[in-house]
Protein backbone atom coordinates (compact mmCIF):
# COMPACT_ATOMS: atom_id res chain seq x y z
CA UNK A 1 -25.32 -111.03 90.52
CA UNK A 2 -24.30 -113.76 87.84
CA UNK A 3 -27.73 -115.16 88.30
CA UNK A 4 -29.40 -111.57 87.60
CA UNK A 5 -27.40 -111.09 84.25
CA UNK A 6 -28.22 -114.41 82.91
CA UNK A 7 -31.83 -113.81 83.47
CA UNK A 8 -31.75 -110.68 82.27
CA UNK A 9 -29.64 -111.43 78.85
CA UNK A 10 -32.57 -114.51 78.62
CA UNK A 11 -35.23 -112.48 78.69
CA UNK A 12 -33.86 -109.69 76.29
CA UNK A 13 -33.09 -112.87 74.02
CA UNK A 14 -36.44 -113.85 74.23
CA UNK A 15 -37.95 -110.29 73.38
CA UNK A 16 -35.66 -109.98 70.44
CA UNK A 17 -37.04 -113.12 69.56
CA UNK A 18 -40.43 -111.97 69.74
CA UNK A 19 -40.03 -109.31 68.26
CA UNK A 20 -38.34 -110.63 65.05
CA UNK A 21 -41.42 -113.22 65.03
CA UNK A 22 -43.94 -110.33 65.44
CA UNK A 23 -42.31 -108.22 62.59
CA UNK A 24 -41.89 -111.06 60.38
CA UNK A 25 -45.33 -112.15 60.93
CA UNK A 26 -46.36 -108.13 60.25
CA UNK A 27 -44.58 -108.19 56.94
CA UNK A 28 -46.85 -111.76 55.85
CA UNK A 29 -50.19 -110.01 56.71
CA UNK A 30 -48.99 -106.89 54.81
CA UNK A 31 -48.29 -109.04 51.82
CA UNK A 32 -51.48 -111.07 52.09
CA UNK A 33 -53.69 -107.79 52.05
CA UNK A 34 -51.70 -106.37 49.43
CA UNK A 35 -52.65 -109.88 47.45
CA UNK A 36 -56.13 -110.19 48.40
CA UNK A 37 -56.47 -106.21 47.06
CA UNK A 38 -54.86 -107.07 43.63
CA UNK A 39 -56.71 -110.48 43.52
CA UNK A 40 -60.07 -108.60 44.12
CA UNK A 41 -58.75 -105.72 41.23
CA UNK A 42 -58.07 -108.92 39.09
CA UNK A 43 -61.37 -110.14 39.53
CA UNK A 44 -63.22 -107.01 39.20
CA UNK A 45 -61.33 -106.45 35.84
CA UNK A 46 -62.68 -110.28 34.50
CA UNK A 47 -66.08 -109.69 35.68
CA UNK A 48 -65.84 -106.02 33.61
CA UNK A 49 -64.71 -108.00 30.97
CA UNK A 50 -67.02 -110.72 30.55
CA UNK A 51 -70.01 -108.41 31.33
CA UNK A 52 -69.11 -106.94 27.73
CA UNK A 53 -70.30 -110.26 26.40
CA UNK A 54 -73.21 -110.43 28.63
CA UNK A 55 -76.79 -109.83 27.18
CA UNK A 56 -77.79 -106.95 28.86
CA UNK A 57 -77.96 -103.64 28.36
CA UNK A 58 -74.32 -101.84 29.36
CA UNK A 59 -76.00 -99.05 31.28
CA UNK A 60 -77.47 -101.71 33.56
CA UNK A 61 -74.07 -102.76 34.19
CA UNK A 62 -72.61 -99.72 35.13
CA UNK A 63 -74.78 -98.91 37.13
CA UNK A 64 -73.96 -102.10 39.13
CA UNK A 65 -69.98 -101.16 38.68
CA UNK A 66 -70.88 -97.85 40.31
CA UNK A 67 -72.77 -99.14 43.39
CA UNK A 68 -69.49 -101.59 43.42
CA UNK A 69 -67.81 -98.90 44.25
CA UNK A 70 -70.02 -96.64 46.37
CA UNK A 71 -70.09 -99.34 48.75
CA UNK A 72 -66.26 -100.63 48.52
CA UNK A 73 -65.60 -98.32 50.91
CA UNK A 74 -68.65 -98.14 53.59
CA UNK A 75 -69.51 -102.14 53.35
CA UNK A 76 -67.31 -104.26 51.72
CA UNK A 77 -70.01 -107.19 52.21
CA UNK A 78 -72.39 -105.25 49.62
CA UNK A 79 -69.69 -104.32 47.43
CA UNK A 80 -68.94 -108.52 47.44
CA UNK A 81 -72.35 -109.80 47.01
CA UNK A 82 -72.51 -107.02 43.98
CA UNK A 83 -69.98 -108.75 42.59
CA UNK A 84 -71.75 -112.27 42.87
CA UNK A 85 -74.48 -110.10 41.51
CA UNK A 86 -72.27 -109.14 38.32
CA UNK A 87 -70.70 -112.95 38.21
CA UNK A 88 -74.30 -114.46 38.28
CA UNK A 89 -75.45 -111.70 35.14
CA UNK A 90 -72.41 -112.91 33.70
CA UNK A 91 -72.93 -116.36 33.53
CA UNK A 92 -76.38 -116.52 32.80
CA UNK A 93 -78.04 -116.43 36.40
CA UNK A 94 -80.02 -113.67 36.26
CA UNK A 95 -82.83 -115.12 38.27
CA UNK A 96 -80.20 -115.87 40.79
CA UNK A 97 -78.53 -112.28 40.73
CA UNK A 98 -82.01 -111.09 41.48
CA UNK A 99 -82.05 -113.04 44.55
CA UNK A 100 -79.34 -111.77 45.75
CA UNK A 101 -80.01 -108.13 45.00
CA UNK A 102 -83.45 -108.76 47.18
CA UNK A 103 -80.80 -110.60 50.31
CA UNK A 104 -78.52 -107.16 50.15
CA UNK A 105 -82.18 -105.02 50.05
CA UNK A 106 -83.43 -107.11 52.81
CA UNK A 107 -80.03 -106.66 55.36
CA UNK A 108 -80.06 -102.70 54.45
CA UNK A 109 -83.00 -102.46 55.00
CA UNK A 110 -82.87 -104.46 58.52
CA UNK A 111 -79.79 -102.14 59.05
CA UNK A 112 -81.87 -99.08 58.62
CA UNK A 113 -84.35 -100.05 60.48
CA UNK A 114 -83.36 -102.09 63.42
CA UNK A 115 -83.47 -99.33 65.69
CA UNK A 116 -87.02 -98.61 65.05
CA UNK A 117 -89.69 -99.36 67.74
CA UNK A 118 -91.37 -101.79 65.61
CA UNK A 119 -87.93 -103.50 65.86
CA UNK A 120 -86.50 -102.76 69.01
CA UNK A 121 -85.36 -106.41 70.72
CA UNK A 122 -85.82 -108.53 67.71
CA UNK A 123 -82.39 -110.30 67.56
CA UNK A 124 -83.56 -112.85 64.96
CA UNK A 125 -84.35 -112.37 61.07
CA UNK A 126 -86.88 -109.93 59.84
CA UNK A 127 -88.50 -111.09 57.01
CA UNK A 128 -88.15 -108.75 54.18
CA UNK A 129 -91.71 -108.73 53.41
CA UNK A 130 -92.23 -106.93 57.27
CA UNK A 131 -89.24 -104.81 56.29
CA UNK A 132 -90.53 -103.72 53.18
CA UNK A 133 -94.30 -102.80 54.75
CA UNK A 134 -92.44 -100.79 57.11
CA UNK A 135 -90.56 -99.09 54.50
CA UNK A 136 -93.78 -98.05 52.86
CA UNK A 137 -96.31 -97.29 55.56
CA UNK A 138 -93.38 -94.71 57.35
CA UNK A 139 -92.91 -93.90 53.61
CA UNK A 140 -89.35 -93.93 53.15
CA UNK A 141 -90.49 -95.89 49.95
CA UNK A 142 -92.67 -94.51 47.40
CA UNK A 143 -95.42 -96.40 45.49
CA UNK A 144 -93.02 -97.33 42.77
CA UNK A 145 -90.12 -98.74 45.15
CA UNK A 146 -92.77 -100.60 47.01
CA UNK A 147 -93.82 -101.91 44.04
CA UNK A 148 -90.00 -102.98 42.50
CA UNK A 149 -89.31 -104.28 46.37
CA UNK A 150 -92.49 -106.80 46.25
CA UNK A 151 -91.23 -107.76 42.26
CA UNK A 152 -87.77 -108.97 44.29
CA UNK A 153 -89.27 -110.44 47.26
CA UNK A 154 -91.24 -112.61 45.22
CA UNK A 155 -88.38 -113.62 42.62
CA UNK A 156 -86.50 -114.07 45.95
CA UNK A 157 -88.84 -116.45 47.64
CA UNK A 158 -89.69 -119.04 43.86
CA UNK A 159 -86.13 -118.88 43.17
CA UNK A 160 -85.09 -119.57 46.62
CA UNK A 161 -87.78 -122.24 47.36
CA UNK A 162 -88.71 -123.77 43.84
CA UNK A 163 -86.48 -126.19 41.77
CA UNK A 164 -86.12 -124.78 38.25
CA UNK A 165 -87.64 -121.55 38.68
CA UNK A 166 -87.14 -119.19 34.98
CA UNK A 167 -88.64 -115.50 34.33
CA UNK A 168 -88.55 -114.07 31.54
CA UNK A 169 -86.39 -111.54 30.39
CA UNK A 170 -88.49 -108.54 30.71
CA UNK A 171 -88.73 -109.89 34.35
CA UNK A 172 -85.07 -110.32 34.88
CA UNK A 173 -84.49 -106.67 33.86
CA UNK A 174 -87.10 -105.20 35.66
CA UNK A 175 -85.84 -107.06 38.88
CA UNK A 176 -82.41 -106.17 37.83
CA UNK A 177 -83.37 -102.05 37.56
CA UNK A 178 -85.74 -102.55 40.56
CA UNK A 179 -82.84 -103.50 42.82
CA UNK A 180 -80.31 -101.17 41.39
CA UNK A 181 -82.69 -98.21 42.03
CA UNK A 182 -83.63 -99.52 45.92
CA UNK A 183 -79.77 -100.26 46.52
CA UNK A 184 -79.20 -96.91 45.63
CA UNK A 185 -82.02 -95.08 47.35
CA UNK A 186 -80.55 -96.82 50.61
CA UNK A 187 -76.97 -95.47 50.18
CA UNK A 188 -78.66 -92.60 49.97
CA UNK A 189 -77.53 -92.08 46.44
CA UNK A 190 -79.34 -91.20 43.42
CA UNK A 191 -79.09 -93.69 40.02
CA UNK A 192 -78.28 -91.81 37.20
């Protein structure tokens, strides 16, 4: 019976224990969220900030602080790579925040459509030129989207493949609009 108790008064030592290791391991994920949520607030608030400063025009860039925040909620990775979108502006990179407008475009739009026929068993990448001719000959893009969705691809591919790639600024912003008004149509959501 000795033998029993021991055992027993081991094993409730080694649950409590546990238990203090689990809660106290509980309360440092609970803390590192709560960080990581004012970090990201922190950031947001620079990159409002500096945008002030940036040279283009402020309606542009609230329109990128709203999609920010449509998709905070539904897919954190847009809401991020808006961000890089709204860091790149920022800094000068416009060419570069146009490339990665066309990237989230081109994994919405592989979202959308992955369960399409046309699509069915392709585990690999789907180029975002395919993805954009499918978008237009079911028409769930206009003539005009199809048109701002070719503007990106292209930016997208000489930026991504060419060593000191510039457009112009008239090209910047249309790229800029272009991908704000597709990122919207595919939340579904209408740009004011």
């Amino acid at each position: 019976m000795n033998g029993k108790n021991v055992i027993i008064g081991a094993l409730a030592v080694i649950s409590a224990v546990f238990i203090f290791y689990f809660i106290q391991e509980r309360k440092k994920n609970e803390l590192s969220v709560a960080k990581i949520k004012k970090l990201e607030q922190e950031r947001l608030k620079l990159i409002k900030d500096s945008l002030k400063k940036a040279d283009i025009p402020q309606e542009i860039k609230d329109q990128i602080l709203r999609l920010i925040n449509e998709y905070k909620d539904i897919d954190p990775n847009v809401a991020d790579k808006l961000l890089d979108v709204l860091s790149l502006i920022e800094i000068g990179q416009k060419d570069k925040a146009i490339m990665d407008m066309a990237i989230i475009i081109e994994n919405l739009l592989a979202e959308k459509f992955k369960n399409e026929e046309k699509f069915k068993g392709i585990k690999k990448y789907i180029p975002l030129g395919n993805l954009i001719e499918y978008a237009k000959q079911i028409k769930f893009f206009n003539s005009e989207e199809y048109n701002a969705s070719c503007i990106l691809r292209d930016i997208r591919n000489k930026v991504a493949h060419k060593l000191g790639v510039k457009y112009g600024v008239n090209w910047q912003i249309i790229g800029i609009l272009g991908g704000i008004e597709i990122i919207f149509k595919l939340k579904g959501v209408k740009a004011k």
